[in-house]
PDB file of N, CA and C in Angstrom:
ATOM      1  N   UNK A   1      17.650  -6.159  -3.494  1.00  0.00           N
ATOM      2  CA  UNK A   1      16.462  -5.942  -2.678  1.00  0.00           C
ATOM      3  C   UNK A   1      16.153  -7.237  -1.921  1.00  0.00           C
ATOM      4  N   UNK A   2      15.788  -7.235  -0.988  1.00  0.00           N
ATOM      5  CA  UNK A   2      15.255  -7.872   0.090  1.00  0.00           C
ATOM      6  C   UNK A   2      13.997  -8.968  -0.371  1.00  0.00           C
ATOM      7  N   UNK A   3      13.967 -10.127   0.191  1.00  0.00           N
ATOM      8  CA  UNK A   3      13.100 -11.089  -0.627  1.00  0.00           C
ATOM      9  C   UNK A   3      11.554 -10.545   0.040  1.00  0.00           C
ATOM     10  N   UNK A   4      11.149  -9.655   1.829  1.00  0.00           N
ATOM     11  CA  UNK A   4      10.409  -9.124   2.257  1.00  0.00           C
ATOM     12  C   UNK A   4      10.170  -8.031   1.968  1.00  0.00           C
ATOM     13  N   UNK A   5       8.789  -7.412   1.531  1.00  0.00           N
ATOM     14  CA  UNK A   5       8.565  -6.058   1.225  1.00  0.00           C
ATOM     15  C   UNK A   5       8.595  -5.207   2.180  1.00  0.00           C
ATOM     16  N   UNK A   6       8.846  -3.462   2.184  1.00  0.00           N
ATOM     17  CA  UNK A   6       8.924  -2.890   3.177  1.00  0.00           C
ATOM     18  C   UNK A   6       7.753  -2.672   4.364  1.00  0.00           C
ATOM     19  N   UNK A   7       8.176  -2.232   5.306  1.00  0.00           N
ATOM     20  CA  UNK A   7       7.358  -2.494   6.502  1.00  0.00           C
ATOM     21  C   UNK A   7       6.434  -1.224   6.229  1.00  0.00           C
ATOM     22  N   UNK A   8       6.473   0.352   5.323  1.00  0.00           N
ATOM     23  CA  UNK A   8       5.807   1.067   5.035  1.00  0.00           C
ATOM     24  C   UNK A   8       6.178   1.298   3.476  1.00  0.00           C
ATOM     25  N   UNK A   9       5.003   1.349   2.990  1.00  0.00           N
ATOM     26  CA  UNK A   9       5.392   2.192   1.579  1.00  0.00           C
ATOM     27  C   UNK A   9       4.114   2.906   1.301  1.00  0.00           C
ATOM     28  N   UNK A  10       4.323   3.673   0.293  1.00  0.00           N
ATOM     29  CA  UNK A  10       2.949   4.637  -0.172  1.00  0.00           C
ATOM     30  C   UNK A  10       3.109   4.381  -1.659  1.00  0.00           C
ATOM     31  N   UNK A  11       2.184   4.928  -2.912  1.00  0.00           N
ATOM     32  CA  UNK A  11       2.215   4.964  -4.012  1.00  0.00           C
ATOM     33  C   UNK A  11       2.135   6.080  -4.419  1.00  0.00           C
ATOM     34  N   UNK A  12       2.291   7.609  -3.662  1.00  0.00           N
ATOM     35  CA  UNK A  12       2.554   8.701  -3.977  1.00  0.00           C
ATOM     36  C   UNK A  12       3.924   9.173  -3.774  1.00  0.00           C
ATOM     37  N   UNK A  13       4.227   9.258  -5.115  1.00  0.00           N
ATOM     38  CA  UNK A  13       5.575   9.700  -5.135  1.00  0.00           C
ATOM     39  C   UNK A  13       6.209  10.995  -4.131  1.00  0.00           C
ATOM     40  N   UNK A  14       4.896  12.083  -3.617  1.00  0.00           N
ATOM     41  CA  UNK A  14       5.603  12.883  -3.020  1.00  0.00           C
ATOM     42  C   UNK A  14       5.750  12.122  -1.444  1.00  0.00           C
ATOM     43  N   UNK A  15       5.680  11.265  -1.225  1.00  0.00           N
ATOM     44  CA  UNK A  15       5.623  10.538   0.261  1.00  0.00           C
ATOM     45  C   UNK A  15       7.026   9.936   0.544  1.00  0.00           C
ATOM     46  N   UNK A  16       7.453  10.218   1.728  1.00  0.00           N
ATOM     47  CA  UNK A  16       8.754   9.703   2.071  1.00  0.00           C
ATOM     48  C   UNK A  16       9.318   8.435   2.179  1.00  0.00           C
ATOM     49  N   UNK A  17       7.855   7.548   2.358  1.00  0.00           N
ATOM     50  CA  UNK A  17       7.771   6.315   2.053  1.00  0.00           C
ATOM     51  C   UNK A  17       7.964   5.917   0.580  1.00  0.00           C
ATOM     52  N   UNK A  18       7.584   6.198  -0.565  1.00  0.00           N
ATOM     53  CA  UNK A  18       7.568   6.118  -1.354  1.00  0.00           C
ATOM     54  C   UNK A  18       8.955   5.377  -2.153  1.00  0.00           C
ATOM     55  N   UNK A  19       8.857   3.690  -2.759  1.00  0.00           N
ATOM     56  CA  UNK A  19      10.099   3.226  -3.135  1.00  0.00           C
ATOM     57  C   UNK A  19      10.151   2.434  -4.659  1.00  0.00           C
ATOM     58  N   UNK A  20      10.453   3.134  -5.429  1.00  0.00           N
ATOM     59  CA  UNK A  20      10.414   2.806  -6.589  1.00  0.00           C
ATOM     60  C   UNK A  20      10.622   1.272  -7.213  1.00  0.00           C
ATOM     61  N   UNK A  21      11.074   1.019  -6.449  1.00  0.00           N
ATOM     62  CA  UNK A  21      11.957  -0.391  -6.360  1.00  0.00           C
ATOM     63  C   UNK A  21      10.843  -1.113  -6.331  1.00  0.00           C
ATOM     64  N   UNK A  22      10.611  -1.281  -5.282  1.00  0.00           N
ATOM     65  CA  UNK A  22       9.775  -2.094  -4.681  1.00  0.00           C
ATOM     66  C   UNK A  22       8.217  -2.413  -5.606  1.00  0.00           C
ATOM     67  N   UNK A  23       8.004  -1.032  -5.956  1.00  0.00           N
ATOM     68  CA  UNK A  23       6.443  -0.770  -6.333  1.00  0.00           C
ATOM     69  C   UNK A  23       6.672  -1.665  -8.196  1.00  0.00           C
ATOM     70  N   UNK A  24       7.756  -1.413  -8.458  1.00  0.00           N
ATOM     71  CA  UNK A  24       8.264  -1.842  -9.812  1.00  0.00           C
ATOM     72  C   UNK A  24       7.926  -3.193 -10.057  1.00  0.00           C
ATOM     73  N   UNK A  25       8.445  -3.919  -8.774  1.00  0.00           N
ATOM     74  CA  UNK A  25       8.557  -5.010  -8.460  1.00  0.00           C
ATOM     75  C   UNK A  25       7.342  -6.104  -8.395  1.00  0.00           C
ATOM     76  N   UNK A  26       6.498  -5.270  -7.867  1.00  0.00           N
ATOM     77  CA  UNK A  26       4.695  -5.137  -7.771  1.00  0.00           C
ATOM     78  C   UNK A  26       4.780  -5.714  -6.270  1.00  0.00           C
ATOM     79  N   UNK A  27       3.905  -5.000  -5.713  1.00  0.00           N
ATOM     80  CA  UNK A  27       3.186  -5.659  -4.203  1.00  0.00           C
ATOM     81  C   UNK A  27       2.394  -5.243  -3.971  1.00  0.00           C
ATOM     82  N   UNK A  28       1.862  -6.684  -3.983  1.00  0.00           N
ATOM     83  CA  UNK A  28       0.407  -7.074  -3.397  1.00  0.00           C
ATOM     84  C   UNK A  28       0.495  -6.763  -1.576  1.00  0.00           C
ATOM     85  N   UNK A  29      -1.486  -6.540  -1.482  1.00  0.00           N
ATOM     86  CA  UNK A  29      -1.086  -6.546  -0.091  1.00  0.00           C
ATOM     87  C   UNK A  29      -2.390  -6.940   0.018  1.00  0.00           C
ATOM     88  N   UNK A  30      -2.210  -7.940   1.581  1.00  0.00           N
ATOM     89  CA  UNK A  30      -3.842  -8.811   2.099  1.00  0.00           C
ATOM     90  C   UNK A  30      -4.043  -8.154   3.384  1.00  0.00           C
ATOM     91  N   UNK A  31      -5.268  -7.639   3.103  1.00  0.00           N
ATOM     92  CA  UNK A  31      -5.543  -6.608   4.600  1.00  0.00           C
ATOM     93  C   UNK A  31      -7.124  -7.287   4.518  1.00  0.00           C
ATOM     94  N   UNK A  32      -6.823  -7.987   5.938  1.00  0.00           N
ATOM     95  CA  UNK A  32      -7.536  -8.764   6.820  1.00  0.00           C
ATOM     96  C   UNK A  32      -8.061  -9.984   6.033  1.00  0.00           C
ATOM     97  N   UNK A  33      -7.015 -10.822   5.501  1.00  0.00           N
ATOM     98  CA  UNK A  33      -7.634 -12.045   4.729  1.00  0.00           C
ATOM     99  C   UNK A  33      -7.628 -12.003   3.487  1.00  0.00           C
ATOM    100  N   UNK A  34      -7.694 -10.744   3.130  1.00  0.00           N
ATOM    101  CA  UNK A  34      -8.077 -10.367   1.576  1.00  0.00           C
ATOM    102  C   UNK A  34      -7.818  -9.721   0.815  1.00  0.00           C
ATOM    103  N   UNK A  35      -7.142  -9.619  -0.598  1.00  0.00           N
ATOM    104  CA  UNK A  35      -6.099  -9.429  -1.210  1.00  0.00           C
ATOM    105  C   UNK A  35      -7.117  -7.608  -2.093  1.00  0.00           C
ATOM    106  N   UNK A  36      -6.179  -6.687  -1.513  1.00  0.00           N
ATOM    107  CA  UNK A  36      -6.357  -5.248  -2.036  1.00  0.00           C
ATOM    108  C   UNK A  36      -6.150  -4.391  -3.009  1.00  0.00           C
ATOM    109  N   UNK A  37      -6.685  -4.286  -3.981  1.00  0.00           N
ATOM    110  CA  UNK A  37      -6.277  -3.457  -4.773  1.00  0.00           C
ATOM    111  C   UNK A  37      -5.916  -1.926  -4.956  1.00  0.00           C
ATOM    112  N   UNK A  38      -6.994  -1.450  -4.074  1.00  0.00           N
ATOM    113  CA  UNK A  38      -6.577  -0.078  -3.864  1.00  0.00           C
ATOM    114  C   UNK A  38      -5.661   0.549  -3.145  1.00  0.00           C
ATOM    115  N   UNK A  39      -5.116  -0.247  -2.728  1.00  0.00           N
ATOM    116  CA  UNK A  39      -4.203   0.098  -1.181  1.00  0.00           C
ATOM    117  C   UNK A  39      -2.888   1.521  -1.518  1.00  0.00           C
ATOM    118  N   UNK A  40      -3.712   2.640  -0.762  1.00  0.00           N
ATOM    119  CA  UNK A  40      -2.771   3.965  -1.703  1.00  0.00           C
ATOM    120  C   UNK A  40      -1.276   3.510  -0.152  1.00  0.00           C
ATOM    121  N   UNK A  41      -1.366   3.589   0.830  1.00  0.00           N
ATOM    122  CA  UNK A  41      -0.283   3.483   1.529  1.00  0.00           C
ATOM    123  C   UNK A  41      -0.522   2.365   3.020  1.00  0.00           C
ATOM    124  N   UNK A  42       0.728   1.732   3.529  1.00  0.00           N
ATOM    125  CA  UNK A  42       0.439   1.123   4.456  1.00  0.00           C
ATOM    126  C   UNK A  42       1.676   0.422   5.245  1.00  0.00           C
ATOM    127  N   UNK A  43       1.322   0.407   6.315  1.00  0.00           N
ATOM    128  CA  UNK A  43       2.540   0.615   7.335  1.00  0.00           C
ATOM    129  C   UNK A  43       1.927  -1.049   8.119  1.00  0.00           C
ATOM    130  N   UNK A  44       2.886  -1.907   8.177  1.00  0.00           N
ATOM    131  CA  UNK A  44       2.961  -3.503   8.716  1.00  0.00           C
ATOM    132  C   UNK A  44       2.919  -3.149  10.277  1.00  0.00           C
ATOM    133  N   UNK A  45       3.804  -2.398  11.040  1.00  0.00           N
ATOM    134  CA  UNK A  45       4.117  -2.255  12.259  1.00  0.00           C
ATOM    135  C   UNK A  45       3.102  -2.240  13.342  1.00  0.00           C
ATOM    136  N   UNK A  46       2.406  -0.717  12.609  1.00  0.00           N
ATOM    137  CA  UNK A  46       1.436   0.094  13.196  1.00  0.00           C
ATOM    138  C   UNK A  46       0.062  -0.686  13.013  1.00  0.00           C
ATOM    139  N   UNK A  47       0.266  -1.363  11.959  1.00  0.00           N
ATOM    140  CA  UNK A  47      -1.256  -2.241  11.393  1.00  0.00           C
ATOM    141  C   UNK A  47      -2.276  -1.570  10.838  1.00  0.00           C
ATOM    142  N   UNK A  48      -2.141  -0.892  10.089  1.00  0.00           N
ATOM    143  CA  UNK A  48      -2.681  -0.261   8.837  1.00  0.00           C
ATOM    144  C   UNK A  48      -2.676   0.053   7.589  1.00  0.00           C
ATOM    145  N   UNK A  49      -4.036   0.590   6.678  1.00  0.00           N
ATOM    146  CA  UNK A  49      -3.593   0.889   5.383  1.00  0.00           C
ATOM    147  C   UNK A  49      -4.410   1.834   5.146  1.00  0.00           C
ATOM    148  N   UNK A  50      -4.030   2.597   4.319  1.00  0.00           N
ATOM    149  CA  UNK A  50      -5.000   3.937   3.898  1.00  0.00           C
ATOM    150  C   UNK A  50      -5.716   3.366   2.176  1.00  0.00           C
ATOM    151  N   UNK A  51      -6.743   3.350   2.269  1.00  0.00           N
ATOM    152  CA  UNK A  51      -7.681   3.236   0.857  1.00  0.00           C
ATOM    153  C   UNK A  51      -8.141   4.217   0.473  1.00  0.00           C
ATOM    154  N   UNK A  52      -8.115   4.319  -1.027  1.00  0.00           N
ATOM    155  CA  UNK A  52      -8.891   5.159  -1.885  1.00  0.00           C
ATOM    156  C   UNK A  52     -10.228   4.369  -1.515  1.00  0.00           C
ATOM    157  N   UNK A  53     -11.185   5.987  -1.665  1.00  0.00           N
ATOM    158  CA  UNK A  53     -12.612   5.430  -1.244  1.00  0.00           C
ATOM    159  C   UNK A  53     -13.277   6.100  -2.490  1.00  0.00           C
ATOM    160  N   UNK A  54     -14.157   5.305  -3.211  1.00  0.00           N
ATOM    161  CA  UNK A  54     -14.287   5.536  -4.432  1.00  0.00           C
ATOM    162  C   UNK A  54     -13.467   6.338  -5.663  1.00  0.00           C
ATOM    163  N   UNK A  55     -14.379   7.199  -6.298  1.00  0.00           N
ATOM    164  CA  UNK A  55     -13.428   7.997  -7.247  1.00  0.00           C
ATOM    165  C   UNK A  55     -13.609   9.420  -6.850  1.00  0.00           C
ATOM    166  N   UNK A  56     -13.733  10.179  -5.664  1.00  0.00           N
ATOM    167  CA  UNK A  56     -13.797  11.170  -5.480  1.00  0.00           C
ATOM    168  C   UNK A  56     -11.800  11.576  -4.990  1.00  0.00           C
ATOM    169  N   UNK A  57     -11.997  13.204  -5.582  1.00  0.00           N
ATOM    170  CA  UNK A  57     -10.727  13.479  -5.634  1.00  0.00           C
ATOM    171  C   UNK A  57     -10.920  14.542  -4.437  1.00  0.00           C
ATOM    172  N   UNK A  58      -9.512  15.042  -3.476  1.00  0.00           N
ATOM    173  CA  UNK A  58      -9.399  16.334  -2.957  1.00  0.00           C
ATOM    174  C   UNK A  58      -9.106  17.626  -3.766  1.00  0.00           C
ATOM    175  N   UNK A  59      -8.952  17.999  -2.969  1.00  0.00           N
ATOM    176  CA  UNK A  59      -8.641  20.017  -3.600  1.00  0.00           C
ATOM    177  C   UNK A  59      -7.435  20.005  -4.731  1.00  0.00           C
ATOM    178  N   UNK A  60      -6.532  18.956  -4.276  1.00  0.00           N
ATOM    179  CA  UNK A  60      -5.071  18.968  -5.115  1.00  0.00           C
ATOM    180  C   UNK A  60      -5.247  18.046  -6.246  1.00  0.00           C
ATOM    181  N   UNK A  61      -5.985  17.332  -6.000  1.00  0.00           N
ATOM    182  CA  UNK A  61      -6.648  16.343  -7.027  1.00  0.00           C
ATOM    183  C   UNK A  61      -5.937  14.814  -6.614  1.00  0.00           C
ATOM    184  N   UNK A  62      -5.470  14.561  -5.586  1.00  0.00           N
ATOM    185  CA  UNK A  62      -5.330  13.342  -5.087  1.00  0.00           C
ATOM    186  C   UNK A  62      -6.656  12.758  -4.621  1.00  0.00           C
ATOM    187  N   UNK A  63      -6.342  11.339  -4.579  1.00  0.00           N
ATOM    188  CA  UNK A  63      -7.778  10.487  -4.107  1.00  0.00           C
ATOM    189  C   UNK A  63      -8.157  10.650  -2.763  1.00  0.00           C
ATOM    190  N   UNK A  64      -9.272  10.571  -2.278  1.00  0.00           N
ATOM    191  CA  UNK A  64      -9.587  10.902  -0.883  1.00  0.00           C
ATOM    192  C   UNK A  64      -9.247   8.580  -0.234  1.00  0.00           C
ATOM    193  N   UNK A  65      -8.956   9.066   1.183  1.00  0.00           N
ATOM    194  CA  UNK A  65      -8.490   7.724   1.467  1.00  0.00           C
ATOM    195  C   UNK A  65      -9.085   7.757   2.776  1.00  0.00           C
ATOM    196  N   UNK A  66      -9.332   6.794   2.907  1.00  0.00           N
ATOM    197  CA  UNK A  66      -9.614   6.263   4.580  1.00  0.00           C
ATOM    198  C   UNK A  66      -8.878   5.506   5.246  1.00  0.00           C
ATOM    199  N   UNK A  67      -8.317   5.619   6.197  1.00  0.00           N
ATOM    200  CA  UNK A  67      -7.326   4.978   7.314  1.00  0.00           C
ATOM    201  C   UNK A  67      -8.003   3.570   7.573  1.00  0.00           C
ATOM    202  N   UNK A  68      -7.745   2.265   7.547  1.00  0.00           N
ATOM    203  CA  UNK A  68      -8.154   1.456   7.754  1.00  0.00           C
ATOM    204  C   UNK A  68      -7.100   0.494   8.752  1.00  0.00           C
ATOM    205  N   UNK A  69      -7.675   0.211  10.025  1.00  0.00           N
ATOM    206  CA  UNK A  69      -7.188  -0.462  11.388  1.00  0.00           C
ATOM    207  C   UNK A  69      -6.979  -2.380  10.883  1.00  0.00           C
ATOM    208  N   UNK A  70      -6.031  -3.452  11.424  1.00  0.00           N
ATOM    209  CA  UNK A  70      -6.453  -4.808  11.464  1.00  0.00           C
ATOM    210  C   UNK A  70      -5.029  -4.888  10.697  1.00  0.00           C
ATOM    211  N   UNK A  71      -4.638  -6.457  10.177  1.00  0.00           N
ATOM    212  CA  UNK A  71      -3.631  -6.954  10.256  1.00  0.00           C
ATOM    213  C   UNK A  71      -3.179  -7.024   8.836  1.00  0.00           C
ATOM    214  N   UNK A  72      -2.173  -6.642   8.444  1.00  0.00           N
ATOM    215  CA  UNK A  72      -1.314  -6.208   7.149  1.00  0.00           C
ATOM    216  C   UNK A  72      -0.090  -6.924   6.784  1.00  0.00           C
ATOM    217  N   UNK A  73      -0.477  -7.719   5.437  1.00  0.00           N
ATOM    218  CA  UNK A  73       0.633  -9.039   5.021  1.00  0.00           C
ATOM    219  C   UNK A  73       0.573  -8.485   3.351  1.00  0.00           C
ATOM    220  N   UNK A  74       2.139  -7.572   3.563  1.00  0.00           N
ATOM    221  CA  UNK A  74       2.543  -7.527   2.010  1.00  0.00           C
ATOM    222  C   UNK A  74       3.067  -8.271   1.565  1.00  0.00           C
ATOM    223  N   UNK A  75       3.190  -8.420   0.105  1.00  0.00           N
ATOM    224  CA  UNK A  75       3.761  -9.826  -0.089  1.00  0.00           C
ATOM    225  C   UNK A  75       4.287  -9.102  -1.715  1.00  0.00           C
ATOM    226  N   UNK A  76       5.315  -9.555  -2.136  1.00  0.00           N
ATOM    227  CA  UNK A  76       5.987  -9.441  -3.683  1.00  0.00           C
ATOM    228  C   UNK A  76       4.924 -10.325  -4.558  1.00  0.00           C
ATOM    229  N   UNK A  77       4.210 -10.021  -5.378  1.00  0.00           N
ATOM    230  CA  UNK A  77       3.766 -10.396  -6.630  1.00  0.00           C
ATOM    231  C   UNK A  77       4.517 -11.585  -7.248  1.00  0.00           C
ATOM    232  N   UNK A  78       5.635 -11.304  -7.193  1.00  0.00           N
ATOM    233  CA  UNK A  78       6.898 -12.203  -8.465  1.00  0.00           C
ATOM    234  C   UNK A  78       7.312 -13.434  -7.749  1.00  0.00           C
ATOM    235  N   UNK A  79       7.083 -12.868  -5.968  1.00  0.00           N
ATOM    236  CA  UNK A  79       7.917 -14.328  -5.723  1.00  0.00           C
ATOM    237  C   UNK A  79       6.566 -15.416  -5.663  1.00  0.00           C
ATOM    238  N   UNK A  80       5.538 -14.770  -5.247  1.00  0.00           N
ATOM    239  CA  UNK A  80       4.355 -15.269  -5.366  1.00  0.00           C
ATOM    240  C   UNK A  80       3.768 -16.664  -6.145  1.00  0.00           C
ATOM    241  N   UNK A  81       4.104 -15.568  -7.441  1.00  0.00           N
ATOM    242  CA  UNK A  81       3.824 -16.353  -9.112  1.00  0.00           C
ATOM    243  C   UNK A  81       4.546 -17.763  -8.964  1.00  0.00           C
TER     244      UNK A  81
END
């Protein structure tokens, strides 16, 4: 694997983005300065990330998320440390 994390990933496994590898690996991500915990998916290119917004669930029982706009720096956890 690549010492840069991918330019999209998600944490729902049914998502095409979705990379086991990587997520194993742990990555962090700083959206706009500041380091995220909730971050359900997010794309470097386009400059976004989708957040869980509290604990409310949808119909399928996934988390409800909000699209969030501004500048996106994933980063590996491990090389970090």
């Amino acid at each position: 694997m690549s010492e840069a994390p991918p330019n999209r990933l998600s944490v729902n496994p049914k998502s095409p983005f979705y990379n086991e590898a990587a997520l194993a690996r742990g990555v962090g991500v700083r959206f706009k300065g500041e380091d995220r915990t909730n971050v359900e998916e997010y794309c470097v290119s386009e400059g976004w990330v989708r957040l869980a917004v509290g604990r409310a669930l949808d119909r399928r029982g996934n988390s409800m998320t909000m699209k969030y706009f501004g500048p996106v720096e994933p980063y590996f956890r491990d090389v970090e440390a």
